[in-house]
N, C-alpha and C. Protein backbone atom coordinates (compact mmCIF):
# COMPACT_ATOMS: atom_id res chain seq x y z
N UNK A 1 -14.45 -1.32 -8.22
CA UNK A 1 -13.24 -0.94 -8.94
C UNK A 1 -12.10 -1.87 -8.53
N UNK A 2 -11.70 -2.84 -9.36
CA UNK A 2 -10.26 -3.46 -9.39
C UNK A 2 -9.36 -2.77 -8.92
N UNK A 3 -8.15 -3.02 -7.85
CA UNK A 3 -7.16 -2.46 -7.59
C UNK A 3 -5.97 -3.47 -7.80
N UNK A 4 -5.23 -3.18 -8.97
CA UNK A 4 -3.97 -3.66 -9.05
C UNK A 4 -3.24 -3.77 -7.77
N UNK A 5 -2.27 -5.09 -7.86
CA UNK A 5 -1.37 -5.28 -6.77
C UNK A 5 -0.56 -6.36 -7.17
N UNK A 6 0.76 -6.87 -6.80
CA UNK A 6 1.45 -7.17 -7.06
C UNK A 6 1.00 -9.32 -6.11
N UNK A 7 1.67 -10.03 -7.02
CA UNK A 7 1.71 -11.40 -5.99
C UNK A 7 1.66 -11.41 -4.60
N UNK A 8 3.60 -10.27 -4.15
CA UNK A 8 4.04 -10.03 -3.25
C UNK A 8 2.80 -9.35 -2.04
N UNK A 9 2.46 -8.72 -2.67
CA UNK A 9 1.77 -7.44 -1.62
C UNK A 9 0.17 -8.06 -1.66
N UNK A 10 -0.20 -8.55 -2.08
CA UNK A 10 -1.51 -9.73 -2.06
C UNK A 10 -1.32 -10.74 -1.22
N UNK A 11 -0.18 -11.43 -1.25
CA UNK A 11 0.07 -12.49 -0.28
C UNK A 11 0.36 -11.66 1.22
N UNK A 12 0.78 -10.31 1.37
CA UNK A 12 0.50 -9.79 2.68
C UNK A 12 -0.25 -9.56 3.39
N UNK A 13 -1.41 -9.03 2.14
CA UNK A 13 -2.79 -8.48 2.75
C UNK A 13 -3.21 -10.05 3.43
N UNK A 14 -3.15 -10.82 2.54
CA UNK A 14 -3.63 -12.35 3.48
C UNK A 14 -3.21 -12.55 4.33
N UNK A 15 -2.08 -12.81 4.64
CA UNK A 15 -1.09 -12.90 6.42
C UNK A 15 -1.34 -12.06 7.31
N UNK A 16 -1.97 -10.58 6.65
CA UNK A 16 -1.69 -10.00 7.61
C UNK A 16 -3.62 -9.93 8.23
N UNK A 17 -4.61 -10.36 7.31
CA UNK A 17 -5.94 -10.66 7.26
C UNK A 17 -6.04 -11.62 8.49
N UNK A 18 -5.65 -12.99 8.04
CA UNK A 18 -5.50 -14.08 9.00
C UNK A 18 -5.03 -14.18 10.09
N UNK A 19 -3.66 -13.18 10.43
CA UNK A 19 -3.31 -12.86 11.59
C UNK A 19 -3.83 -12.05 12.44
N UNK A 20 -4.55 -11.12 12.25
CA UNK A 20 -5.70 -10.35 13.11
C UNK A 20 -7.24 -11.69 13.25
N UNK A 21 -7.31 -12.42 11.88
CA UNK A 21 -8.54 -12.78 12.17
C UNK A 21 -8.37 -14.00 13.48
N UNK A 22 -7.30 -14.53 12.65
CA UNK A 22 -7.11 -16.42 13.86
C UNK A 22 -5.98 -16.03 14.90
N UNK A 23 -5.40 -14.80 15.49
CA UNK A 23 -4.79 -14.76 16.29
C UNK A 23 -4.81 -13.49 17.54
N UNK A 24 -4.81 -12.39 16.50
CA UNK A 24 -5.16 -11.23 17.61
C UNK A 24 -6.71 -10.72 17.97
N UNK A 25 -7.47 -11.45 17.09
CA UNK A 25 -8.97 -10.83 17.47
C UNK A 25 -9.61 -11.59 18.66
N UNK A 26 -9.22 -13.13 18.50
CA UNK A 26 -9.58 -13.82 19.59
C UNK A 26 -8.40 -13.75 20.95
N UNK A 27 -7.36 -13.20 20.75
CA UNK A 27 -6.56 -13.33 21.94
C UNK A 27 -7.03 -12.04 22.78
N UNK A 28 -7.56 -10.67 21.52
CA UNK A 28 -7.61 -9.82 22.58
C UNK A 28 -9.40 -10.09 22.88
N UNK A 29 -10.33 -10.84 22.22
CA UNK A 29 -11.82 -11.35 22.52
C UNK A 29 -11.26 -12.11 24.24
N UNK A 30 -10.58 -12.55 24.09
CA UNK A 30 -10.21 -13.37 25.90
C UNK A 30 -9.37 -12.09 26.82
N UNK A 31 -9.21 -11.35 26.40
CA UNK A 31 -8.60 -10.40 27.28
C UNK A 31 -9.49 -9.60 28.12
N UNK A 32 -10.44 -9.52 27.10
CA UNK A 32 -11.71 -8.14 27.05
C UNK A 32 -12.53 -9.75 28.05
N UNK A 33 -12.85 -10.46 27.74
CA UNK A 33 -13.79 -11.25 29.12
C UNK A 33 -12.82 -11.07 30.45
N UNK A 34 -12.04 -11.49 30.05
CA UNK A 34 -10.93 -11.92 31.44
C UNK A 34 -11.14 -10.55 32.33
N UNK A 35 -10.90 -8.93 31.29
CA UNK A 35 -11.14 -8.08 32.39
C UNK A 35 -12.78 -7.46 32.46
N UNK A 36 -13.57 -8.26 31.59
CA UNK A 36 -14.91 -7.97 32.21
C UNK A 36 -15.28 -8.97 33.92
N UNK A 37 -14.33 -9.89 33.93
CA UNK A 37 -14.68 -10.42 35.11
C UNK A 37 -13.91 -10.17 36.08
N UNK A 38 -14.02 -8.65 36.05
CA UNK A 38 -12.84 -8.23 36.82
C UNK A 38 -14.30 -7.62 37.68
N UNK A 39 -15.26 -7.05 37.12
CA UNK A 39 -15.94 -6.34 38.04
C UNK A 39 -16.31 -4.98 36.94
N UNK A 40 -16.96 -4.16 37.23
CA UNK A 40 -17.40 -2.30 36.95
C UNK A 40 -16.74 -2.36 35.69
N UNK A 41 -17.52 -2.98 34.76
CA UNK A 41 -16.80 -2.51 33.39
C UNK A 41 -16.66 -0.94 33.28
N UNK A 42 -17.17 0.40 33.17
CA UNK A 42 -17.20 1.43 33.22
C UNK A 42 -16.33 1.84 33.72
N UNK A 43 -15.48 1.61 34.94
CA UNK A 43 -14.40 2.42 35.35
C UNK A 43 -13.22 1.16 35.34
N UNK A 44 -13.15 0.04 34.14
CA UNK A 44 -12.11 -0.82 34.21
C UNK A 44 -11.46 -0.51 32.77
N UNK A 45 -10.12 -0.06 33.43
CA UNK A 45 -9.31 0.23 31.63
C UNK A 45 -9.31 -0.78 31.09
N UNK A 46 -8.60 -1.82 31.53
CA UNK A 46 -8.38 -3.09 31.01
C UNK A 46 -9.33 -3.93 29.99
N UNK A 47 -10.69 -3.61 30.35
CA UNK A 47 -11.94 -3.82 30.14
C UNK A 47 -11.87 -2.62 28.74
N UNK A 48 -11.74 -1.58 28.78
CA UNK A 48 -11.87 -0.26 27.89
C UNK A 48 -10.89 -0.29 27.09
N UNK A 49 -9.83 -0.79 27.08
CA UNK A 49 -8.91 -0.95 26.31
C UNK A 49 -8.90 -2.18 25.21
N UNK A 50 -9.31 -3.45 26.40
CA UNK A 50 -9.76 -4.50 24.91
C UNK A 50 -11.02 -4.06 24.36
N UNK A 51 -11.31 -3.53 24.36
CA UNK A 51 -13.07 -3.58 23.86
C UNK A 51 -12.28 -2.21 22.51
N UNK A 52 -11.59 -1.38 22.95
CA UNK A 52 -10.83 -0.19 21.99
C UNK A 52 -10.05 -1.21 21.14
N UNK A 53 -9.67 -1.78 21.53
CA UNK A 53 -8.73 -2.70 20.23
C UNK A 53 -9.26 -3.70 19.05
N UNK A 54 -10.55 -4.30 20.05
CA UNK A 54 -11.25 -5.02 19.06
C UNK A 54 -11.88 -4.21 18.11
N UNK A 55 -12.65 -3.12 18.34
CA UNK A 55 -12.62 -2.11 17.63
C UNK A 55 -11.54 -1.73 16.32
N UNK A 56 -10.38 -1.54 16.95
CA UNK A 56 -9.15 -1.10 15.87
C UNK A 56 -9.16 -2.69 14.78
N UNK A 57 -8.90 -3.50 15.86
CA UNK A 57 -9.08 -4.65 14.71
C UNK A 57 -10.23 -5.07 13.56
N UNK A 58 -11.23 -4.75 14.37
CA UNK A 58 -12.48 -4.92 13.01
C UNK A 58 -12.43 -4.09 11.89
N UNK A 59 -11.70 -3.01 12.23
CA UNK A 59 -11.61 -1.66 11.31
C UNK A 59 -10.71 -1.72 10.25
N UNK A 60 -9.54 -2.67 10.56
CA UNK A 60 -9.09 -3.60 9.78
C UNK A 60 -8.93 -4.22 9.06
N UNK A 61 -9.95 -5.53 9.85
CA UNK A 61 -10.33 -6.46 9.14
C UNK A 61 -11.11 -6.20 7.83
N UNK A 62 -12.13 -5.22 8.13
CA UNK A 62 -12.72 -4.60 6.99
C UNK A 62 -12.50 -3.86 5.96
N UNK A 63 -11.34 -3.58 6.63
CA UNK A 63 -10.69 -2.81 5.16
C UNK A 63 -9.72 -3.66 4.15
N UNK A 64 -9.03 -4.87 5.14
CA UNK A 64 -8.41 -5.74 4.35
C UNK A 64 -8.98 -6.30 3.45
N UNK A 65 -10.18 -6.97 3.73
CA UNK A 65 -11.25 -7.98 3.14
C UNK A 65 -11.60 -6.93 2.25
N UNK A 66 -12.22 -5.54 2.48
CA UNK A 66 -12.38 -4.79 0.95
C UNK A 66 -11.22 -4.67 -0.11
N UNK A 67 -9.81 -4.32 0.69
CA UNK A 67 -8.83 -4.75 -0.66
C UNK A 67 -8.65 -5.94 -0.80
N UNK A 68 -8.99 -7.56 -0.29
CA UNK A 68 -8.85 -8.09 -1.11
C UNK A 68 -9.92 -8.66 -1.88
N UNK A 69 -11.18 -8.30 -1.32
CA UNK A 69 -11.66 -8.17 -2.41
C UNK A 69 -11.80 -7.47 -4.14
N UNK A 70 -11.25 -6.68 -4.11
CA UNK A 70 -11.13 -5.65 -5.20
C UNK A 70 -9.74 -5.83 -5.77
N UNK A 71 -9.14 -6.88 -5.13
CA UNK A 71 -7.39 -7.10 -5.80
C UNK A 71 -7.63 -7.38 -7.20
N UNK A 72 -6.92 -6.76 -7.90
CA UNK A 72 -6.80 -7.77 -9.47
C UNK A 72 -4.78 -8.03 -9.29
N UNK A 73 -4.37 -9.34 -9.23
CA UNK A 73 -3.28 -9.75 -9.19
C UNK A 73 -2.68 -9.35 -10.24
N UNK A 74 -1.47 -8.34 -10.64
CA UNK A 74 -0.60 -8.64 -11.88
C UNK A 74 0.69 -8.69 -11.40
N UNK A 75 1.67 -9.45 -12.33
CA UNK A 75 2.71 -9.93 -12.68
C UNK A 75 3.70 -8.80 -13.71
N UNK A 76 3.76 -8.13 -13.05
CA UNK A 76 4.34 -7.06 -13.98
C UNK A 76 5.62 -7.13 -14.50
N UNK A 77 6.40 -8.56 -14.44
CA UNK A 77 7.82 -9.27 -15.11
C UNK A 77 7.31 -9.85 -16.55
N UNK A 78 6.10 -9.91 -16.55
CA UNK A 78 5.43 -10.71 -17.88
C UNK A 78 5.24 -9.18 -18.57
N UNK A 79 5.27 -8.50 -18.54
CA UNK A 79 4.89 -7.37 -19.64
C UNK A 79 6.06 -6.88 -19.85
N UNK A 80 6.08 -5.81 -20.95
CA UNK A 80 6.94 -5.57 -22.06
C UNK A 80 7.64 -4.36 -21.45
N UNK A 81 6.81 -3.50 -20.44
CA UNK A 81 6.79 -2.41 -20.20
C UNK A 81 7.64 -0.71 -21.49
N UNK A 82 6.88 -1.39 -22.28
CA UNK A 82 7.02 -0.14 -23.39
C UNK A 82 6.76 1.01 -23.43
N UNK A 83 5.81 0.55 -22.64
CA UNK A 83 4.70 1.76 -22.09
C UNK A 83 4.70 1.93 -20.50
N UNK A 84 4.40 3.12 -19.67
CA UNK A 84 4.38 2.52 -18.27
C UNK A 84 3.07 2.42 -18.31
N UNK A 85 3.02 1.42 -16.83
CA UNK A 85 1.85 0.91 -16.56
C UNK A 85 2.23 0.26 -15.48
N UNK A 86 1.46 -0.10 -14.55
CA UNK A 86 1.69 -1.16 -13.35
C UNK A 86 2.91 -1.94 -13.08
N UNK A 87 3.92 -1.67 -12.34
CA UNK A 87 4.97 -2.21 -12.21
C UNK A 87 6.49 -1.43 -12.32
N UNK A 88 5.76 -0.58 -13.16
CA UNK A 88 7.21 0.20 -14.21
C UNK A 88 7.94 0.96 -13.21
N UNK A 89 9.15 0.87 -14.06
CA UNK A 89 10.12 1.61 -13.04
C UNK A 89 9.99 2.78 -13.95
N UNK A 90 10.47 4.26 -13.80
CA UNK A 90 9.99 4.89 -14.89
C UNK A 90 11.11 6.24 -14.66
N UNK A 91 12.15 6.37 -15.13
CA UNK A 91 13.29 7.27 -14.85
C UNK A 91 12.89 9.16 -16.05
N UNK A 92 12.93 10.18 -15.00
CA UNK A 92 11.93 10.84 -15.08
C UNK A 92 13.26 12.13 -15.59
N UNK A 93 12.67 13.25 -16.25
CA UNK A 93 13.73 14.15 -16.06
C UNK A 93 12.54 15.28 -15.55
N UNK A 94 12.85 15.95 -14.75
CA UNK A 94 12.20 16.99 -14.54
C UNK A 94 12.68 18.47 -15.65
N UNK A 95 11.21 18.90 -16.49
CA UNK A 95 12.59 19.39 -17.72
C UNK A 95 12.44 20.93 -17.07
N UNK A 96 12.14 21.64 -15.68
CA UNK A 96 12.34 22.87 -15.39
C UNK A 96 14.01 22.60 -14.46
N UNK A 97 13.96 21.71 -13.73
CA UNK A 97 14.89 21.85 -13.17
C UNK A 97 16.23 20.76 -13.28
N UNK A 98 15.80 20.15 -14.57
CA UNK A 98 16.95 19.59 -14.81
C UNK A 98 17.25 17.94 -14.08
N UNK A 99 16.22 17.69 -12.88
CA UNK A 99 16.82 16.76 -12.11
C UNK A 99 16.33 15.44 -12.61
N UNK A 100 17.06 14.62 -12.53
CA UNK A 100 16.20 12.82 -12.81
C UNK A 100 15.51 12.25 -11.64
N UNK A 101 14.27 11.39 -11.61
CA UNK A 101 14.16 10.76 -10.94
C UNK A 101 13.52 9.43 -11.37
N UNK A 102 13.47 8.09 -10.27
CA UNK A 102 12.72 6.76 -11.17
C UNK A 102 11.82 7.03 -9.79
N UNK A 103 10.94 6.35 -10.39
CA UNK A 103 9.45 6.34 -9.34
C UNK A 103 8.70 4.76 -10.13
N UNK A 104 8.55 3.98 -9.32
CA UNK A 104 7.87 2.75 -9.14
C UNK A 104 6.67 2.99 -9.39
N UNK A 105 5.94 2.34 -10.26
CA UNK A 105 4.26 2.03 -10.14
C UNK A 105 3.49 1.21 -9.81
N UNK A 106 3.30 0.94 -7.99
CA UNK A 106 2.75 -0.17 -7.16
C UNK A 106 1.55 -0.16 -6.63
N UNK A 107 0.71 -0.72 -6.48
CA UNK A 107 -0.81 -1.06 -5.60
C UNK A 107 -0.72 -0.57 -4.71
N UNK A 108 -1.89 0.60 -4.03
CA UNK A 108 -1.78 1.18 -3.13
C UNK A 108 -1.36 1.20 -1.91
N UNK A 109 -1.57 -0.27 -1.17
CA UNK A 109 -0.78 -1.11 0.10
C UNK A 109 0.24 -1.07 -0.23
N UNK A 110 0.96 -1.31 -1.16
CA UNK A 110 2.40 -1.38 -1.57
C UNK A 110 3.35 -0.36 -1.75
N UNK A 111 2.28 0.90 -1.75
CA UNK A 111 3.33 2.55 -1.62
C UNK A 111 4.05 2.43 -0.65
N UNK A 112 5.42 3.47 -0.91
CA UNK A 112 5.93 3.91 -0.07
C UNK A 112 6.76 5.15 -1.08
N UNK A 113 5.75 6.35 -1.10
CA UNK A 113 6.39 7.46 -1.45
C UNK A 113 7.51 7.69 -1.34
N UNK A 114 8.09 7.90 -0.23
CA UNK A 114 9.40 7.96 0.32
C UNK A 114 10.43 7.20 -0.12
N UNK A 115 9.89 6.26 -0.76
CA UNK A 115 10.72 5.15 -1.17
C UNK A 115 10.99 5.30 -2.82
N UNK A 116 10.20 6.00 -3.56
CA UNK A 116 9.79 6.35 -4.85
C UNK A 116 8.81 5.45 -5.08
N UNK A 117 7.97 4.14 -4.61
CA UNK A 117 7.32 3.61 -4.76
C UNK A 117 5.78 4.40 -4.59
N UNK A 118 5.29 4.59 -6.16
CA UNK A 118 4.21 5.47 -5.83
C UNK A 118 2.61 4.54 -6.40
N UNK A 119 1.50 4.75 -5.60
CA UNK A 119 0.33 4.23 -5.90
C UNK A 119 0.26 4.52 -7.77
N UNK A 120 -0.84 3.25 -7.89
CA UNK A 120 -1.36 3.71 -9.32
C UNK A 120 -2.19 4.78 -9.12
N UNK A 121 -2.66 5.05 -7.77
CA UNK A 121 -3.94 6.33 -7.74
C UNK A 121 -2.92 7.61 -7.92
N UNK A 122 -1.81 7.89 -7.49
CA UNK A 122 -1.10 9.25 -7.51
C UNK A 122 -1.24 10.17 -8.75
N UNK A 123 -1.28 11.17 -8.72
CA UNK A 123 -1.44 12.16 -10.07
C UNK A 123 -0.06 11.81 -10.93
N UNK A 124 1.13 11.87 -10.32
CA UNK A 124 1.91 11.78 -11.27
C UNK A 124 2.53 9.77 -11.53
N UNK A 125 1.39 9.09 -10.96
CA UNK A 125 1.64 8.34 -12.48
C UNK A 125 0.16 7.97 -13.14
N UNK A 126 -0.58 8.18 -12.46
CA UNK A 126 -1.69 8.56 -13.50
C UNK A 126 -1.38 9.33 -14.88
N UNK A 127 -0.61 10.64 -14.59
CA UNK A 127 -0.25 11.11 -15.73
C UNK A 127 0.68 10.45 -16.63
N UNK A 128 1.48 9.15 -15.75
CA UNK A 128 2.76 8.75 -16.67
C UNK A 128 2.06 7.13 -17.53
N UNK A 129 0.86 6.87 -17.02
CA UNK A 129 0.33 5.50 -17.38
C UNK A 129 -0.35 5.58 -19.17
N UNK A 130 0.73 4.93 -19.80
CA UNK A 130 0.30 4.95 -21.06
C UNK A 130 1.12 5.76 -21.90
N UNK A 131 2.15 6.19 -21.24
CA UNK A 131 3.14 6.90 -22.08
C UNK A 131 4.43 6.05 -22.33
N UNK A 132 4.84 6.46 -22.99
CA UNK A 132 6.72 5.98 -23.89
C UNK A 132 7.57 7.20 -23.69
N UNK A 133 8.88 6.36 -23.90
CA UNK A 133 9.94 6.97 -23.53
C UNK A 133 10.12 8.18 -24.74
N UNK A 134 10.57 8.86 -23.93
CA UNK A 134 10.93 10.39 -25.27
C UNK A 134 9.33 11.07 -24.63
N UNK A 135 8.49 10.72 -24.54
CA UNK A 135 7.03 11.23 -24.19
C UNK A 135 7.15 12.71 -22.82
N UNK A 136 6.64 14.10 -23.45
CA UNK A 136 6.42 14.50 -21.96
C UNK A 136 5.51 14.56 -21.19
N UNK A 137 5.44 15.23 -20.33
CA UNK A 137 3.82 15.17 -19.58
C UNK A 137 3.65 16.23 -18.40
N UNK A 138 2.24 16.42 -18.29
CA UNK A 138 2.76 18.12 -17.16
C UNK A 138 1.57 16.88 -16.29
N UNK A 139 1.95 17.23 -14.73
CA UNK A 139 1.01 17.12 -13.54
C UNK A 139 1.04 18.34 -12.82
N UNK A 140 -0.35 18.39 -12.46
CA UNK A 140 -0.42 19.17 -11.76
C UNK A 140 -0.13 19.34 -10.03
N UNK A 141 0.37 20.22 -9.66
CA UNK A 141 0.38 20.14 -8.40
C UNK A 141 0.26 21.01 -7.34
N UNK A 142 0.21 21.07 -6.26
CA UNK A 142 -0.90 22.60 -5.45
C UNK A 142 -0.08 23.50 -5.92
N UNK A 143 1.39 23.83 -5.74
CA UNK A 143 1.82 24.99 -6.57
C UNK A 143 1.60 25.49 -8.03
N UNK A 144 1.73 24.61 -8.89
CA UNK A 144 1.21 24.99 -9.94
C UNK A 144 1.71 23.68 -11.00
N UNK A 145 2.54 23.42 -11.48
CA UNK A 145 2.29 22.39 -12.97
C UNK A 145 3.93 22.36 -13.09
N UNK A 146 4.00 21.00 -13.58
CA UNK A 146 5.60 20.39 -13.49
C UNK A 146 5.72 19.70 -14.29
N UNK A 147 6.19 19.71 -15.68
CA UNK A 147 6.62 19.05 -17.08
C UNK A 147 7.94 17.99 -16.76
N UNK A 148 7.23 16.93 -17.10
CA UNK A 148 8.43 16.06 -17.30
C UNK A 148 8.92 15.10 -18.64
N UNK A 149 10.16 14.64 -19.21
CA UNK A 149 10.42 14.00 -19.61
C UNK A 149 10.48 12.26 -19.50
N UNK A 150 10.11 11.33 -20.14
CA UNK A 150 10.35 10.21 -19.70
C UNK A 150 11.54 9.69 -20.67
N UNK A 151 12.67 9.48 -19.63
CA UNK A 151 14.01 8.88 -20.41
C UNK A 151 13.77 7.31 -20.36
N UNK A 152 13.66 6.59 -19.21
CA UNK A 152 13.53 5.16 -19.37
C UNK A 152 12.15 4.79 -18.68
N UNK A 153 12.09 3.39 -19.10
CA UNK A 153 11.10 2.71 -18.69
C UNK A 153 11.62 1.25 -18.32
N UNK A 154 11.45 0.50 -17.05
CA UNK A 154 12.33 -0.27 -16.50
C UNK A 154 11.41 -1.33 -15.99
N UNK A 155 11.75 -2.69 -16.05
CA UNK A 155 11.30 -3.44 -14.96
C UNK A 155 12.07 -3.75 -13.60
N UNK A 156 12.08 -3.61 -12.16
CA UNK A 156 12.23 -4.02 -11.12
C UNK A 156 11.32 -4.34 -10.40
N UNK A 157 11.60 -5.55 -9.53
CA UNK A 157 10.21 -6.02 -7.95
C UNK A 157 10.68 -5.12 -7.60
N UNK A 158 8.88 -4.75 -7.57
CA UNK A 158 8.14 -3.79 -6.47
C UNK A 158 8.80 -4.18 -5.13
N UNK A 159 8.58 -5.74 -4.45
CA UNK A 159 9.24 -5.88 -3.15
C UNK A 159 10.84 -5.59 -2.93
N UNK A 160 11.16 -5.61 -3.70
CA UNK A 160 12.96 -5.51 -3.70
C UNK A 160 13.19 -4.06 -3.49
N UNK A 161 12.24 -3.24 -3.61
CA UNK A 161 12.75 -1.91 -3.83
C UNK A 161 12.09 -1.20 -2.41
N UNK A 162 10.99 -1.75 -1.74
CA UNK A 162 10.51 -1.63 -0.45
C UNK A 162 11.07 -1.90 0.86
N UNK A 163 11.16 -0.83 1.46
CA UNK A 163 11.77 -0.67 2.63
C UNK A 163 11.15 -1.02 4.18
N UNK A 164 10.01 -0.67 3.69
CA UNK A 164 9.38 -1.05 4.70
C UNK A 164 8.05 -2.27 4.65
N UNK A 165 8.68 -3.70 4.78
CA UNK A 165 7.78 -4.76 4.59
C UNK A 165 7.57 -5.19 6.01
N UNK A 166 5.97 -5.36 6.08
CA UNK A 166 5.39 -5.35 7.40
C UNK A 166 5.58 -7.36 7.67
N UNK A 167 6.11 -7.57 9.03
CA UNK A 167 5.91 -8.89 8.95
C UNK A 167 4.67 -9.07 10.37
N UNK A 168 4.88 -10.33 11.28
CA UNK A 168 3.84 -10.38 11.69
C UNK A 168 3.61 -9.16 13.37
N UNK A 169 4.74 -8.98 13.71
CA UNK A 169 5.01 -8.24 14.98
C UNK A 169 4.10 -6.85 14.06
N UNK A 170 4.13 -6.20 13.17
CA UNK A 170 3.56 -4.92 12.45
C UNK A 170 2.37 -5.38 12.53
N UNK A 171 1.76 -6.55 12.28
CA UNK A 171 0.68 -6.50 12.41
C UNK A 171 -0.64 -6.36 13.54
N UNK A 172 0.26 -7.12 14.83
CA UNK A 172 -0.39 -6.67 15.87
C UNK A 172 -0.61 -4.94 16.18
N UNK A 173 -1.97 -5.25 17.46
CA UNK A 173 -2.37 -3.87 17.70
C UNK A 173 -1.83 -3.98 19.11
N UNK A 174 -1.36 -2.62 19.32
CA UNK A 174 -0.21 -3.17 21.17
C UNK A 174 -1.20 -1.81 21.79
């Protein structure tokens, strides 16, 4: 299954791929000898701790390399956004309680709920993907079901609107 993602957030998964692969896997691979030649691997943290990290890192690595394998790159400034779909900014009315909100539609690495930046996997834009403005739509949710209006449909970068962009210090494992 293809997973949409943005230029931005594709070019991270790579930096942040390469930086575990050509920098922290082999720095902590020399840590983990250095304290195997310490003596009693079994009762040496130092020893138990790199060997726990290389661990965290492969776990990683493998998951990076599966999203980028499965990336499909889009450009979501080239579309029309008439419709939402990948990228869209999407200004919402909630029609029980009256309130507005915009919620982002970004590649799963690229969420940040909190931020309104929500996955394409989330229920409520699953429910909003393929709709127009004036359009309503109910999602469901553990309480029960929430009708909304769609007033606009917007383009903004996904990165511009993210708060939390990992650089290379995020990427290490400490």
């Amino acid at each position: 299954m293809q997973e949409p993602i943005s230029q931005e957030g594709y070019d991270l998964i790579i930096a942040e791929f390469k930086f575990l692969l050509e920098v922290e896997k082999p720095k902590t691979a020399q840590e983990k000898l250095v304290a195997a030649a310490l003596g009693d691997r079994s009762e040496n943290a130092d020893y138990q701790a790199a060997k726990e990290k290389l661990r965290f890192i492969d776990k990683r690595l493998f998951y990076l390399n599966s999203m980028i394998q499965k990336s499909q790159i889009i450009d979501p400034s080239k579309h029309s956004h008439n419709k939402v779909g990948f990228g869209s900014s999407v200004k919402l009315l909630d029609i029980s309680s009256n309130e507005e909100f915009t919620y982002t539609i970004c590649g799963v690495l690229e969420s940040e709920p909190e931020n309104c930046l929500i996955s394409v996997h989330a229920p409520l834009s699953r429910a909003m993907i393929g709709k127009e403005c004036g359009d309503d739509f109910i999602v469901k949710i553990p309480s029960g079901k929430k009708e909304y209006e769609i007033l606009e449909i917007f383009y903004k970068n996904i990165f511009s609107l993210k708060k939390n962009i990992k650089t290379k210090a995020d990427f290490s494992f400490h």
